[in-house]
C-alpha atoms as a PDB file:
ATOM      1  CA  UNK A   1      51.180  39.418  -5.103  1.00  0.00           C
ATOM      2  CA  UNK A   2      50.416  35.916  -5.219  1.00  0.00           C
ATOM      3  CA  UNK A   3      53.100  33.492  -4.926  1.00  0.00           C
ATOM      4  CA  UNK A   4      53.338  31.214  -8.541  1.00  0.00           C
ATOM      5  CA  UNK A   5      51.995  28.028  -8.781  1.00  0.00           C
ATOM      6  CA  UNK A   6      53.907  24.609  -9.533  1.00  0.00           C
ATOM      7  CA  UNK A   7      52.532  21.343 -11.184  1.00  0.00           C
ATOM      8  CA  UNK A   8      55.010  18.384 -11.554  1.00  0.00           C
ATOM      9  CA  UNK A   9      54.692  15.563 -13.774  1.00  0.00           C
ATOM     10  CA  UNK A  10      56.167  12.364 -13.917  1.00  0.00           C
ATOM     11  CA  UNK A  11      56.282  11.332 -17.926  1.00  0.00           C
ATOM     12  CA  UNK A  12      57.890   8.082 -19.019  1.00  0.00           C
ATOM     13  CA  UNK A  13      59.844   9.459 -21.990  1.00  0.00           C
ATOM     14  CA  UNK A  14      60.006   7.192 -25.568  1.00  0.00           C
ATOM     15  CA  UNK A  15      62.841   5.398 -25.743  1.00  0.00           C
ATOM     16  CA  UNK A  16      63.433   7.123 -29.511  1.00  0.00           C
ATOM     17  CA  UNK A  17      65.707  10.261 -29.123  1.00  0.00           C
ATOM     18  CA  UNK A  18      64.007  12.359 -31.300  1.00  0.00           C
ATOM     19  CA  UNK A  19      60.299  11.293 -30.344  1.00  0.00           C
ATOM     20  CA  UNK A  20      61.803  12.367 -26.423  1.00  0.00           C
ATOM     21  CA  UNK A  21      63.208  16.015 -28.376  1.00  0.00           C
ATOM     22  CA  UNK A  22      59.680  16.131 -30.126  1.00  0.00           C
ATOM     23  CA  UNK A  23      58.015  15.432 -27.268  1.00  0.00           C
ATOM     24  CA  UNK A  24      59.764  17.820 -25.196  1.00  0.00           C
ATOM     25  CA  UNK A  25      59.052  20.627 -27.500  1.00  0.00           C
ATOM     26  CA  UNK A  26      55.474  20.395 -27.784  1.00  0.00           C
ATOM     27  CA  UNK A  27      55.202  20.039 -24.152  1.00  0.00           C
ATOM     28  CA  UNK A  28      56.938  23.285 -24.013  1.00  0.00           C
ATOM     29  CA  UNK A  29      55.489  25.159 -26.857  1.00  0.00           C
ATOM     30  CA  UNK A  30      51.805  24.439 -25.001  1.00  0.00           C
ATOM     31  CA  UNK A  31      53.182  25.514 -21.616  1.00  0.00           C
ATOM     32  CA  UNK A  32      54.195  28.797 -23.141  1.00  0.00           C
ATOM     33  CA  UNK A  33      50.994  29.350 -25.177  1.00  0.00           C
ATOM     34  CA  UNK A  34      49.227  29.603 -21.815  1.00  0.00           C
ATOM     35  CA  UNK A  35      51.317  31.739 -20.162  1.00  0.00           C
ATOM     36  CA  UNK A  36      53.187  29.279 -18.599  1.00  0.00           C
ATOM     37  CA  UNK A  37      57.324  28.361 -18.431  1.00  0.00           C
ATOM     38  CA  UNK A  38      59.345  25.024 -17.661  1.00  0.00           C
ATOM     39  CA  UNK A  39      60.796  25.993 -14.154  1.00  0.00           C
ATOM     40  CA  UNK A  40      62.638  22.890 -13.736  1.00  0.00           C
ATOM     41  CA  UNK A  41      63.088  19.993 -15.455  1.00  0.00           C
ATOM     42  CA  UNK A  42      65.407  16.376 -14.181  1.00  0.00           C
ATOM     43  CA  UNK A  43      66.239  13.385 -16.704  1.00  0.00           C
ATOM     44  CA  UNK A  44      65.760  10.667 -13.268  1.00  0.00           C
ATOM     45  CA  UNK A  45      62.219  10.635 -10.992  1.00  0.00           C
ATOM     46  CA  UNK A  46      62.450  12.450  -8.562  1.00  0.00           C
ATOM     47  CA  UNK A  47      58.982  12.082  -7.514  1.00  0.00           C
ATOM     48  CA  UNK A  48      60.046   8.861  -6.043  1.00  0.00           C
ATOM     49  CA  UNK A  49      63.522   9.750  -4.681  1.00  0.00           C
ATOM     50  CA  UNK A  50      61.125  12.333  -2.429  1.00  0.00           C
ATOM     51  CA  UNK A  51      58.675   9.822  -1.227  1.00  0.00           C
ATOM     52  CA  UNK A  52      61.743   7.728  -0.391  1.00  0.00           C
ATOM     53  CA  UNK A  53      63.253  10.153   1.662  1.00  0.00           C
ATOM     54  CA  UNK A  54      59.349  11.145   2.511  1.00  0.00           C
ATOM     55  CA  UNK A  55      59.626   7.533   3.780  1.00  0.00           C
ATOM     56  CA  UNK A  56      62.699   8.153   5.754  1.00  0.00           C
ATOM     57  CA  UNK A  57      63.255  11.254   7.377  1.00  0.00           C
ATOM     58  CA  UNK A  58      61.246  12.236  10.613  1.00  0.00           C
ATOM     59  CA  UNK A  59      58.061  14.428   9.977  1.00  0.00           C
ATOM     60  CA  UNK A  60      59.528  17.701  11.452  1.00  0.00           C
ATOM     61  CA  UNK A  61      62.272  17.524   9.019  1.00  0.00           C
ATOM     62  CA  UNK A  62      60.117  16.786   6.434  1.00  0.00           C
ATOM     63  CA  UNK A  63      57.786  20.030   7.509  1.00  0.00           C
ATOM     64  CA  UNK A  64      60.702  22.140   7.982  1.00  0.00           C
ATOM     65  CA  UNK A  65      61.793  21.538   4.139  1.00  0.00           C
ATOM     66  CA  UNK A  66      58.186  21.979   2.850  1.00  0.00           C
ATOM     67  CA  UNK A  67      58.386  25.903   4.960  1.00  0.00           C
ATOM     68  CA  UNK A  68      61.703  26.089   3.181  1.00  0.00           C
ATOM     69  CA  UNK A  69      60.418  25.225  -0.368  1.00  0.00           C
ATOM     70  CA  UNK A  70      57.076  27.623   0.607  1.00  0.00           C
ATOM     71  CA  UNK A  71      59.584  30.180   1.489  1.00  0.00           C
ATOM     72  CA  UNK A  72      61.110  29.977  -1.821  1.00  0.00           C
ATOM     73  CA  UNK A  73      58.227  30.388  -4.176  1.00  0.00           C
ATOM     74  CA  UNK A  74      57.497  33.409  -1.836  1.00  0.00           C
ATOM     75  CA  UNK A  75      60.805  35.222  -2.686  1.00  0.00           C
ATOM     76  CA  UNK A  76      61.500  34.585   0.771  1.00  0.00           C
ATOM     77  CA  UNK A  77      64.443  32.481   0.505  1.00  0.00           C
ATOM     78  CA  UNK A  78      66.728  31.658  -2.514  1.00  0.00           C
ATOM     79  CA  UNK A  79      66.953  28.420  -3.079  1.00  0.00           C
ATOM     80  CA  UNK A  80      70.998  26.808  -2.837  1.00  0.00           C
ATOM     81  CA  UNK A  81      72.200  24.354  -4.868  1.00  0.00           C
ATOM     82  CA  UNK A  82      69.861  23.633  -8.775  1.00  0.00           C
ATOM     83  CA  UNK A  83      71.136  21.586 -11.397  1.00  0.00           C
ATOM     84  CA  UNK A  84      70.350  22.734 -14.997  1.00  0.00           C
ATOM     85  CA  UNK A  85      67.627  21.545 -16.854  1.00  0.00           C
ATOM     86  CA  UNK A  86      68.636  18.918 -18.892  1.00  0.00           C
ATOM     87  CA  UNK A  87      66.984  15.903 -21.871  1.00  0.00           C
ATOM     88  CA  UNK A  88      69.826  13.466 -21.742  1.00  0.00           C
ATOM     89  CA  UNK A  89      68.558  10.405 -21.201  1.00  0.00           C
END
């Protein structure tokens, strides 16, 4: 079987509530018409907050998380600690 594939995006919300609640549900209502499911989802960027720590940490610990987050999306490993998905702004 081959492992599932991620995309993440970085979107700068509307500062309206219900244009963000709008938005959100369209972006979901497309990801599910092609098959495809919200996995995770984090009101802050943490796109950044990884190329920070990218920034930071030594390259073997940065390889040995990237085996662990391969190992994951493999069923190899579960993955600890996951915060609920969440819109609050």
């Amino acid at each position: 079987m081959t492992p599932p594939t991620y995309i993440t995006l970085l979107i700068k919300q509307p500062e309206d509530p219900r244009a963000r609640q709008l938005m959100h549900d369209q972006i979901t209502h497309v990801i599910g018409l092609y098959g495809g499911n919200v996995a995770g989802m984090s009101p802050e960027d943490e796109m950044t907050l990884c190329e920070l720590l990218q920034e930071r940490l030594p390259d073997h610990e940065i390889n040995d998380v990237r085996q662990q987050v391969s190992a994951i999306h493999t069923g190899q490993r579960r993955h600890g600690r996951r915060r609920p998905a969440s819109l609050e702004a």
